[in-house]
PDB file of N, CA and C in Angstrom:
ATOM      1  N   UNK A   1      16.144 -31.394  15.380  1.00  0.00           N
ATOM      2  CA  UNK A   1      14.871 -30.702  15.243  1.00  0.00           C
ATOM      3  C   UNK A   1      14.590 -29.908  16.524  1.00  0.00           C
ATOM      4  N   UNK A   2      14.061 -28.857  16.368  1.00  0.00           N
ATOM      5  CA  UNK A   2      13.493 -27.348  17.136  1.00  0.00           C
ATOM      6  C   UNK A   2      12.362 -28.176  18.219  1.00  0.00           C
ATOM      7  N   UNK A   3      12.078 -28.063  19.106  1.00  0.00           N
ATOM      8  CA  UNK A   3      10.791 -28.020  20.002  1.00  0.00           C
ATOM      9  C   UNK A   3      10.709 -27.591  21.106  1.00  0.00           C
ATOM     10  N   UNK A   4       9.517 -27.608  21.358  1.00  0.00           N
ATOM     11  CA  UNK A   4       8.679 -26.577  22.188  1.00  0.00           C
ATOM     12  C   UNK A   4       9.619 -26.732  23.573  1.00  0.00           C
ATOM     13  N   UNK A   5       9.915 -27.925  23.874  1.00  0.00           N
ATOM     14  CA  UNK A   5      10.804 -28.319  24.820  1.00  0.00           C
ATOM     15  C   UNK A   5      11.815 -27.264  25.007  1.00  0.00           C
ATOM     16  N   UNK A   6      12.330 -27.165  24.307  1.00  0.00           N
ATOM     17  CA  UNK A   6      13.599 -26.261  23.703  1.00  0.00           C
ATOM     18  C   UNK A   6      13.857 -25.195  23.646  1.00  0.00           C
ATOM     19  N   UNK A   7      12.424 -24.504  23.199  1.00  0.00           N
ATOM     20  CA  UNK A   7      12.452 -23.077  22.787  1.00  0.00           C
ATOM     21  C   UNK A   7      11.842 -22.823  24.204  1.00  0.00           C
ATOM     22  N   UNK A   8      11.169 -23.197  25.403  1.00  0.00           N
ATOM     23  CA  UNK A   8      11.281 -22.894  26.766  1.00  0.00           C
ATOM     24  C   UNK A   8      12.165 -22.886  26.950  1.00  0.00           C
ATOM     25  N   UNK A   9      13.237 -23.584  27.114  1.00  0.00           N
ATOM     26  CA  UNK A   9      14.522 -23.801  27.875  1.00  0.00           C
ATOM     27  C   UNK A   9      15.258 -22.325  27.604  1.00  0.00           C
ATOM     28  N   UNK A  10      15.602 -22.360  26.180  1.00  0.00           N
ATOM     29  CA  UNK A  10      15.688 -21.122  25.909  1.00  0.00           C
ATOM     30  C   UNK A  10      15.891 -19.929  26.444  1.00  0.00           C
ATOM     31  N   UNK A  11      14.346 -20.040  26.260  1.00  0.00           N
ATOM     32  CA  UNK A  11      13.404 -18.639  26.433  1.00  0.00           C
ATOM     33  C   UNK A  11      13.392 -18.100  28.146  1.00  0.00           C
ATOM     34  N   UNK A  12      13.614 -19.802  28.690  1.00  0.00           N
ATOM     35  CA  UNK A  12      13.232 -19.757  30.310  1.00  0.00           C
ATOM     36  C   UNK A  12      11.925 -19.013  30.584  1.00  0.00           C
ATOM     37  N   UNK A  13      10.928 -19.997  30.164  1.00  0.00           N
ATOM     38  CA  UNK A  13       9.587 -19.658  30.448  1.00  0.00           C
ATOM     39  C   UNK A  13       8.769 -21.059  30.448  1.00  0.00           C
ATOM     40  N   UNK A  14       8.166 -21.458  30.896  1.00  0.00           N
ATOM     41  CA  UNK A  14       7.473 -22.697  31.450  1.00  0.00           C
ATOM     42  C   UNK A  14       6.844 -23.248  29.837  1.00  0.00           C
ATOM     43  N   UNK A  15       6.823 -24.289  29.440  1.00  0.00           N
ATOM     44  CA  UNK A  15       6.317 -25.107  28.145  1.00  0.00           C
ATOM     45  C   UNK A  15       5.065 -23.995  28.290  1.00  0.00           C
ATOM     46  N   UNK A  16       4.012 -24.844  28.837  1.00  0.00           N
ATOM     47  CA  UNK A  16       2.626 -23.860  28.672  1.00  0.00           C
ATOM     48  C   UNK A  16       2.414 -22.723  28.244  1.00  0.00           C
ATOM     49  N   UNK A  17       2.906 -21.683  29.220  1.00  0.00           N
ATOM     50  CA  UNK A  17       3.121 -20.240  28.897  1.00  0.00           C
ATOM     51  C   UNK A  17       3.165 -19.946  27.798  1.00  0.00           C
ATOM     52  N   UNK A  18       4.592 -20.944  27.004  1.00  0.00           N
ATOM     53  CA  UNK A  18       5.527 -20.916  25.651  1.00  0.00           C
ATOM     54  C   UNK A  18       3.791 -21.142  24.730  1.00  0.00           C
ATOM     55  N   UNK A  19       3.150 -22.909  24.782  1.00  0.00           N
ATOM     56  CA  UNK A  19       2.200 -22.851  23.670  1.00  0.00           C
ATOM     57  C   UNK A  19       1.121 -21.551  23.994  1.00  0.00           C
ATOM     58  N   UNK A  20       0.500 -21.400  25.087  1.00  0.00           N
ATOM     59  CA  UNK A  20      -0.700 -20.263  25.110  1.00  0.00           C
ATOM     60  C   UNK A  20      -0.542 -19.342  24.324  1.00  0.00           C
ATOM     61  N   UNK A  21       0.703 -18.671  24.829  1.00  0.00           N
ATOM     62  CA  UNK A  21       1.185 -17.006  24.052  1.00  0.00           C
ATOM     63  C   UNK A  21       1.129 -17.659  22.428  1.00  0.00           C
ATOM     64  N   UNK A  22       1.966 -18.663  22.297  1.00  0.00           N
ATOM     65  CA  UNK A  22       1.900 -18.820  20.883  1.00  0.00           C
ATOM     66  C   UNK A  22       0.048 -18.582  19.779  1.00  0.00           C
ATOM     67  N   UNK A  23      -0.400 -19.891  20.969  1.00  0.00           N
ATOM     68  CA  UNK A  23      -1.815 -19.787  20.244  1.00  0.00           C
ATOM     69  C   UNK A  23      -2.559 -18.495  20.189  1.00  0.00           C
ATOM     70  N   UNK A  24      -1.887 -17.917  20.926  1.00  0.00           N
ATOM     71  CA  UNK A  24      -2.889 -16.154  21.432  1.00  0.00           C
ATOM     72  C   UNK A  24      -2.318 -15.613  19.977  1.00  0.00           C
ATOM     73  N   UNK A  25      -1.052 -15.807  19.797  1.00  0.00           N
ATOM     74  CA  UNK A  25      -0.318 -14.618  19.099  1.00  0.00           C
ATOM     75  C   UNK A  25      -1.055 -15.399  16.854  1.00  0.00           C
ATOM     76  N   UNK A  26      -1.116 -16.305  16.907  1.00  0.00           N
ATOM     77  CA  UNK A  26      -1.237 -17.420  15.921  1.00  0.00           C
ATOM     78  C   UNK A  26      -3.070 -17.156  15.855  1.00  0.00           C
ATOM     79  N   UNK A  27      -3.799 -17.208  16.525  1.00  0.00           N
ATOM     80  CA  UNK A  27      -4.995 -16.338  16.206  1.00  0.00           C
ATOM     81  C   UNK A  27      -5.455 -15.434  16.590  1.00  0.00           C
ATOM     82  N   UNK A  28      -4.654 -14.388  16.949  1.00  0.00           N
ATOM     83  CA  UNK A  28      -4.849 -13.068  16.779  1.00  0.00           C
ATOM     84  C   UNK A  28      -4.509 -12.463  15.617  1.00  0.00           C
ATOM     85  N   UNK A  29      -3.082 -13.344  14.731  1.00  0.00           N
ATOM     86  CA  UNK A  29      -3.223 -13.027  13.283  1.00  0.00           C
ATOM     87  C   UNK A  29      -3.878 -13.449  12.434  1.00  0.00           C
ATOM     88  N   UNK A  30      -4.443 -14.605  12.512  1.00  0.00           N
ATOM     89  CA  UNK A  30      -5.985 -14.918  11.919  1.00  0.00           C
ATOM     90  C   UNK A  30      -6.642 -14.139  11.950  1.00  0.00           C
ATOM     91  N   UNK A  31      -7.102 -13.717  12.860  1.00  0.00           N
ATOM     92  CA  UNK A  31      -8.113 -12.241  13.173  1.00  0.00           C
ATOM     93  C   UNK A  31      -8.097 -11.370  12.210  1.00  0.00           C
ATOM     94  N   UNK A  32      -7.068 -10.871  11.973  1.00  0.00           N
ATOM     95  CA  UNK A  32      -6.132  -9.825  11.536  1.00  0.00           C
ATOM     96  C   UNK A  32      -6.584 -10.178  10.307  1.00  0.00           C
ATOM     97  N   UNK A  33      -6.306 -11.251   9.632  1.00  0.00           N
ATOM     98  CA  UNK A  33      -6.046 -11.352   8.220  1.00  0.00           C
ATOM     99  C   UNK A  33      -7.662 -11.523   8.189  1.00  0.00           C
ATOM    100  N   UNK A  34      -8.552 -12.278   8.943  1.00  0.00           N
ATOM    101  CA  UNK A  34     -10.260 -11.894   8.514  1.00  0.00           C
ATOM    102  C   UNK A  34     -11.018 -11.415   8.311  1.00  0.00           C
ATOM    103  N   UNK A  35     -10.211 -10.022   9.330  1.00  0.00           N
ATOM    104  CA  UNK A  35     -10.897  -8.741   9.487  1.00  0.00           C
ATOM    105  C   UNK A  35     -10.590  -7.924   8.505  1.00  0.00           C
ATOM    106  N   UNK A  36      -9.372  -8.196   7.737  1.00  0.00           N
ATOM    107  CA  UNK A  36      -8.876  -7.498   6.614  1.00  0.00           C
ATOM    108  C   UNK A  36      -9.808  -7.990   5.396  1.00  0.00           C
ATOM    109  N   UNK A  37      -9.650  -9.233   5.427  1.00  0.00           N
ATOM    110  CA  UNK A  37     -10.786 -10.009   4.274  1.00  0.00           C
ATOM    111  C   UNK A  37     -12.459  -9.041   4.203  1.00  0.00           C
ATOM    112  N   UNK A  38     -12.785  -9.001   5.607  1.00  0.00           N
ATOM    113  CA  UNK A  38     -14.607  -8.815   5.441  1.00  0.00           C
ATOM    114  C   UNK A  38     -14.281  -7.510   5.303  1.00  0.00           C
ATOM    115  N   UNK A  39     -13.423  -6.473   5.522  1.00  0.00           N
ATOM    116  CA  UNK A  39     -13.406  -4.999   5.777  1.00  0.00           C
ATOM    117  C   UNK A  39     -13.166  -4.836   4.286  1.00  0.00           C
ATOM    118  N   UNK A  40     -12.393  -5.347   2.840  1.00  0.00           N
ATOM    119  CA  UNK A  40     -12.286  -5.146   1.594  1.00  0.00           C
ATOM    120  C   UNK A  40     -13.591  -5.550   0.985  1.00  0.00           C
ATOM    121  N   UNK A  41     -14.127  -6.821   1.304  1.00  0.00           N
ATOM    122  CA  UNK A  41     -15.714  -6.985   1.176  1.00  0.00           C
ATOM    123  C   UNK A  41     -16.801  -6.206   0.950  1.00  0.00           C
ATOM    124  N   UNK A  42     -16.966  -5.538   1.995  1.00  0.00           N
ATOM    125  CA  UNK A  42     -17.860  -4.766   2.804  1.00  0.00           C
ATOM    126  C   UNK A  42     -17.641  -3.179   2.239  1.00  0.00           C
ATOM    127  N   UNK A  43     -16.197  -2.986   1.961  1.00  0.00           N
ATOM    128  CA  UNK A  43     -16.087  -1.445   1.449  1.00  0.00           C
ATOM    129  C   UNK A  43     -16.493  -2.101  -0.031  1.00  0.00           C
ATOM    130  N   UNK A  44     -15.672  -3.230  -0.780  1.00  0.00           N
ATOM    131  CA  UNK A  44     -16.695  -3.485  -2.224  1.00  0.00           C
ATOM    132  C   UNK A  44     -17.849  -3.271  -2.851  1.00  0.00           C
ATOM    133  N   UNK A  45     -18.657  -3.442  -2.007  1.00  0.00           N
ATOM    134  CA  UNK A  45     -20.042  -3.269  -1.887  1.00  0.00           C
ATOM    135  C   UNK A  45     -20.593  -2.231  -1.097  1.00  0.00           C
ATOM    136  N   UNK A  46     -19.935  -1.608  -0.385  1.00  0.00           N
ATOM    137  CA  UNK A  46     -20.302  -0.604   0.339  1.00  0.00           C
ATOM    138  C   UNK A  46     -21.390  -0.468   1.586  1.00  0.00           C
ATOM    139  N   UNK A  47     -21.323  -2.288   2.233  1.00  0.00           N
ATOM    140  CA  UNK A  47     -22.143  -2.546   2.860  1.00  0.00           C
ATOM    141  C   UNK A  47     -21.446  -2.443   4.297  1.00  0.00           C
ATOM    142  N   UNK A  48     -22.711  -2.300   5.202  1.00  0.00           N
ATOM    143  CA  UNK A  48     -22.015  -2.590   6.729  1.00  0.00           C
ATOM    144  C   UNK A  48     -21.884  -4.343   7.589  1.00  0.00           C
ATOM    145  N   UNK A  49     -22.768  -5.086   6.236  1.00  0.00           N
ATOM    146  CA  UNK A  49     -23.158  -6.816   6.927  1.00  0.00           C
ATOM    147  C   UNK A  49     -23.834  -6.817   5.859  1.00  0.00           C
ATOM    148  N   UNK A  50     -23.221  -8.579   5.960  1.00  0.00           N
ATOM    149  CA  UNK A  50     -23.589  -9.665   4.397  1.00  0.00           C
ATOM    150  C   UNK A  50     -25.480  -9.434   4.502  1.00  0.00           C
ATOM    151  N   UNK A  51     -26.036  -8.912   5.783  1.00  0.00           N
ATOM    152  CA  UNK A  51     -27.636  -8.671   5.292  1.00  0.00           C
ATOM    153  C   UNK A  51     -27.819  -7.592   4.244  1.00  0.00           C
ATOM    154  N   UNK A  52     -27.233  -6.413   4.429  1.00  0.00           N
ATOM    155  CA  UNK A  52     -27.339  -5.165   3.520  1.00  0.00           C
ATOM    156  C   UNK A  52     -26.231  -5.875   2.338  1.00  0.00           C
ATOM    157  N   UNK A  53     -25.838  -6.778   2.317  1.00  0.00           N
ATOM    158  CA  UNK A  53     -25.145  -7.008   0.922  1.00  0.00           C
ATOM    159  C   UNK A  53     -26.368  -8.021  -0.034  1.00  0.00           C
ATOM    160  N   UNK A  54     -27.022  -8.757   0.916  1.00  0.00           N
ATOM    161  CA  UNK A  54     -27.981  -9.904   0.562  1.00  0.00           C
ATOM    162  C   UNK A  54     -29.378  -8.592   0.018  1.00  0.00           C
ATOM    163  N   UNK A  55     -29.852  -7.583   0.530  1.00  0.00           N
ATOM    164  CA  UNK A  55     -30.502  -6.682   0.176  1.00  0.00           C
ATOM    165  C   UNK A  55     -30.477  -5.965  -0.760  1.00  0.00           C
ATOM    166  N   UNK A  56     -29.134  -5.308  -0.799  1.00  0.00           N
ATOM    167  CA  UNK A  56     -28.812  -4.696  -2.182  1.00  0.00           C
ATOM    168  C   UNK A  56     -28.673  -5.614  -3.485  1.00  0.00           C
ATOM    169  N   UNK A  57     -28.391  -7.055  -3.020  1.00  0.00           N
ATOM    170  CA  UNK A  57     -28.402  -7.843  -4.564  1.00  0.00           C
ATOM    171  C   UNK A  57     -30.047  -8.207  -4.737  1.00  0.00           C
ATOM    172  N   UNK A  58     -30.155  -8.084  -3.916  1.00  0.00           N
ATOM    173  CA  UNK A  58     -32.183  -8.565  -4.156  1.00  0.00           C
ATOM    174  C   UNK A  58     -32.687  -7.234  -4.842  1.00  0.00           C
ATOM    175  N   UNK A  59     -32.466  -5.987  -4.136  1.00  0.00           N
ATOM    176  CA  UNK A  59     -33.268  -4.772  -4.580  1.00  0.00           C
ATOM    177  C   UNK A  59     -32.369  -4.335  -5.983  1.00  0.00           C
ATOM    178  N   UNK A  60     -31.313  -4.911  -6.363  1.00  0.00           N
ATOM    179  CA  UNK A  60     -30.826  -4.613  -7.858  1.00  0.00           C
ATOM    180  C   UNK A  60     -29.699  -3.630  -7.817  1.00  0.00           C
ATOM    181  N   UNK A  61     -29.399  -3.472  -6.597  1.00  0.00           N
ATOM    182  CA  UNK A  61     -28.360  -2.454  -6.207  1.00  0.00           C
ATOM    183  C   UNK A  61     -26.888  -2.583  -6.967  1.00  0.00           C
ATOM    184  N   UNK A  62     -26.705  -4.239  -6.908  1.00  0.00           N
ATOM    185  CA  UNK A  62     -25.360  -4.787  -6.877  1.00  0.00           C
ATOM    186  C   UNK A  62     -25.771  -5.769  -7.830  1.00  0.00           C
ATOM    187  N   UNK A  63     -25.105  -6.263  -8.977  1.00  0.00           N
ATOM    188  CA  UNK A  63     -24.992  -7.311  -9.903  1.00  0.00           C
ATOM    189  C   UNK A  63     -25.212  -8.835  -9.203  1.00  0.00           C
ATOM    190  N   UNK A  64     -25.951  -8.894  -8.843  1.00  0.00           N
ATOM    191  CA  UNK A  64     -26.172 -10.556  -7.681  1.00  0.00           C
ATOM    192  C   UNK A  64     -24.894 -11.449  -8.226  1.00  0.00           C
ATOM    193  N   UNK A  65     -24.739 -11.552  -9.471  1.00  0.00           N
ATOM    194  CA  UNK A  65     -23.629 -12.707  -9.841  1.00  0.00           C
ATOM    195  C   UNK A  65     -22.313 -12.518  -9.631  1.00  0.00           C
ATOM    196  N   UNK A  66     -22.393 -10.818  -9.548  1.00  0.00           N
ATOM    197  CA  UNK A  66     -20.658 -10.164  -8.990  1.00  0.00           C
ATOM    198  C   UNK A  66     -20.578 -10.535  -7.521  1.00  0.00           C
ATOM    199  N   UNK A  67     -21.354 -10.713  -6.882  1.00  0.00           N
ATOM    200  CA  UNK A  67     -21.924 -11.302  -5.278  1.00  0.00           C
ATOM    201  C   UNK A  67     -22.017 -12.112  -4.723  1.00  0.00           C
ATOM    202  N   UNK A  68     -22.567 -13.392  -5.817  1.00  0.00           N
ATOM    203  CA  UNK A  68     -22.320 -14.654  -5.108  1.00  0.00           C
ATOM    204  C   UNK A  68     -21.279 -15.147  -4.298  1.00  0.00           C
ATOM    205  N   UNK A  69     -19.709 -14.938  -5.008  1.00  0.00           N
ATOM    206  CA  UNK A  69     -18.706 -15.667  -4.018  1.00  0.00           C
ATOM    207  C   UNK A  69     -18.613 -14.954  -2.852  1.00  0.00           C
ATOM    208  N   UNK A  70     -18.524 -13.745  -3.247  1.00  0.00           N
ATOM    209  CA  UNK A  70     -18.402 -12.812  -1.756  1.00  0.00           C
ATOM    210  C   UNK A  70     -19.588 -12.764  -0.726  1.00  0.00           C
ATOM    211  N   UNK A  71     -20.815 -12.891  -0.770  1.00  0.00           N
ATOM    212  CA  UNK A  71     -21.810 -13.097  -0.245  1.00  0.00           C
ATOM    213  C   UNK A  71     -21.064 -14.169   0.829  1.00  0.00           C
ATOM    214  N   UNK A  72     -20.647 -15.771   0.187  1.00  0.00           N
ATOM    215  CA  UNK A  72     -20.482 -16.613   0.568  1.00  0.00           C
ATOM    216  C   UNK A  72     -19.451 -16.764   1.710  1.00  0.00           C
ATOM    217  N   UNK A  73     -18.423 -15.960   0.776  1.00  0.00           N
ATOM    218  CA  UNK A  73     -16.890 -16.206   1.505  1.00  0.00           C
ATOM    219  C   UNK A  73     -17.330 -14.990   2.692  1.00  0.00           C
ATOM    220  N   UNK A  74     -18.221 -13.693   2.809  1.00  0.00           N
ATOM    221  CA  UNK A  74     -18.249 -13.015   3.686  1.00  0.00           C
ATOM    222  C   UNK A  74     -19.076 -14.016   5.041  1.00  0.00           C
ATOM    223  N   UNK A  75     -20.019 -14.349   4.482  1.00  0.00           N
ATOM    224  CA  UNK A  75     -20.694 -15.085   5.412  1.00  0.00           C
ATOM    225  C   UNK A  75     -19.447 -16.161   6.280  1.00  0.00           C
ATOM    226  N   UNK A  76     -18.774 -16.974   5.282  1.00  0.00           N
ATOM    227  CA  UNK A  76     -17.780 -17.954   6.108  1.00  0.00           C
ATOM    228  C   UNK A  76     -17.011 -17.617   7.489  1.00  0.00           C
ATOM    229  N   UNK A  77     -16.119 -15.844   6.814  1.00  0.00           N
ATOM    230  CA  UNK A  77     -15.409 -15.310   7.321  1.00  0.00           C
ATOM    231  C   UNK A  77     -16.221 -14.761   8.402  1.00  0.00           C
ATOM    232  N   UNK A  78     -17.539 -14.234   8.422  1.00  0.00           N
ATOM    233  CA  UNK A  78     -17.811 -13.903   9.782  1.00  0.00           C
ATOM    234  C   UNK A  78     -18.139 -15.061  10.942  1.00  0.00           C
ATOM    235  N   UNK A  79     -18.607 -16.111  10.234  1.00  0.00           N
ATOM    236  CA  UNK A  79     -18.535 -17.326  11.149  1.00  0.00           C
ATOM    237  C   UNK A  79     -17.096 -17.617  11.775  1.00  0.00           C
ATOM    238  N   UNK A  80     -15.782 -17.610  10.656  1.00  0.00           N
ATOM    239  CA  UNK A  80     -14.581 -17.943  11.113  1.00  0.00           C
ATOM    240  C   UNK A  80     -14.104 -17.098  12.559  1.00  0.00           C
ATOM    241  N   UNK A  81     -14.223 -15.372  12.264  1.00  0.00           N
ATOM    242  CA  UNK A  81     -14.102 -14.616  13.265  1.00  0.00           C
ATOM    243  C   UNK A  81     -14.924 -15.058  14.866  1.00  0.00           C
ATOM    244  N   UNK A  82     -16.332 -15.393  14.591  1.00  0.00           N
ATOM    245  CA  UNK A  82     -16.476 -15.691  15.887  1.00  0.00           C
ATOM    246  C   UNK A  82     -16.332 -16.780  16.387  1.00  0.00           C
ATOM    247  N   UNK A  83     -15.593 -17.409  15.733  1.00  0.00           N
ATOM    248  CA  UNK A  83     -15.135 -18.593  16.141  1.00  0.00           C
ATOM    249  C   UNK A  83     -13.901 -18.313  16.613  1.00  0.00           C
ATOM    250  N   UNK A  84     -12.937 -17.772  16.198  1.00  0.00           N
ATOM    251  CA  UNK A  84     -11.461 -17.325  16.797  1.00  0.00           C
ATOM    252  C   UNK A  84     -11.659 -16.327  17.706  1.00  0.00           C
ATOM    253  N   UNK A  85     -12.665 -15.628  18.026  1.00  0.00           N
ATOM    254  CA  UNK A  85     -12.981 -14.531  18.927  1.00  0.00           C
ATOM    255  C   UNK A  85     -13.442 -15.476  19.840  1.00  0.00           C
ATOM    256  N   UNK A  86     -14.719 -16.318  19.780  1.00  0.00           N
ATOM    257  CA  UNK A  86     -14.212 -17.450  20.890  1.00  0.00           C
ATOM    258  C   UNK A  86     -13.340 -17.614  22.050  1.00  0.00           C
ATOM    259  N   UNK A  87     -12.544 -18.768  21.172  1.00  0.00           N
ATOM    260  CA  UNK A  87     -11.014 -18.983  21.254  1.00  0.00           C
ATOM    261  C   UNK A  87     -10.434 -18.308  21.894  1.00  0.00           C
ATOM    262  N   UNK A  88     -10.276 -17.223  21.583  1.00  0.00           N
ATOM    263  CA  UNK A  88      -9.251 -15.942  22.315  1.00  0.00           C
ATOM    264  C   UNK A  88      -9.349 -15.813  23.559  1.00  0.00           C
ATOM    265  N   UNK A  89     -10.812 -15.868  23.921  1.00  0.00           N
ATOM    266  CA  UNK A  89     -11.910 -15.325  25.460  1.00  0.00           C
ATOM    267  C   UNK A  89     -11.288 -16.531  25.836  1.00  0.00           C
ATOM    268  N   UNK A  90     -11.322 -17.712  25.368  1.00  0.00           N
ATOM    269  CA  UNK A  90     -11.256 -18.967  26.582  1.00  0.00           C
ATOM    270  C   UNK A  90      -9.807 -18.737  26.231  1.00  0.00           C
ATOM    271  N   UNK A  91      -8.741 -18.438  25.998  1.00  0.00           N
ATOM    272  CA  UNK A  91      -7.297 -18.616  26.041  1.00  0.00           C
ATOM    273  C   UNK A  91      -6.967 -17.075  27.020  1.00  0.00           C
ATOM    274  N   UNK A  92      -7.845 -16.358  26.895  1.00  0.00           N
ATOM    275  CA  UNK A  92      -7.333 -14.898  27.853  1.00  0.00           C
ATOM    276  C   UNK A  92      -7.887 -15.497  29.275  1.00  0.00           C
ATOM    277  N   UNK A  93      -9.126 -16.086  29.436  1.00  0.00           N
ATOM    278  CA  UNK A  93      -9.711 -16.498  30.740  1.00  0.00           C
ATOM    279  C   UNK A  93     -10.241 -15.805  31.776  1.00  0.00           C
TER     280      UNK A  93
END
């Protein structure tokens, strides 16, 4: 079996170095794939933020029931992002 041990030795780069970059590189494609998520969202509805999406289903703009999951899952995903945006700041330092 492969490990981290290993793939330094390798690489000839110090263990640490080896996990950081990893975790940098491992949610920065999280990012990637969230930002892709809320940006198909957001053009769906044609909103700029789940408030103008929560507005337009109130004022009748948007079918509220075509909305619910996405309302939801947009809201998650922007919590998820600043949570890995976080992350990132304390792993860049």
């Amino acid at each position: 079996m492969i490990n981290i041990t290993s793939i330094a030795k390798e690489l000839s780069i110090p263990e640490d170095e080896l996990i950081k970059e990893s975790l940098k590189k491992y949610l920065q494609d999280k990012l990637l794939e969230i930002e892709s998520e809320i940006f198909r969202i957001k053009k769906r509805f044609s909103v700029e933020n789940i408030y103008e999406l929560d507005k337009k289903a109130k004022e009748g703009e948007i079918i509220e029931e075509e909305a619910f999951e996405d309302y939801f899952l947009l809201d998650n995903l922007e919590a998820e992002k600043e949570k890995i945006e976080k992350l990132l700041e304390k792993l860049n330092g």
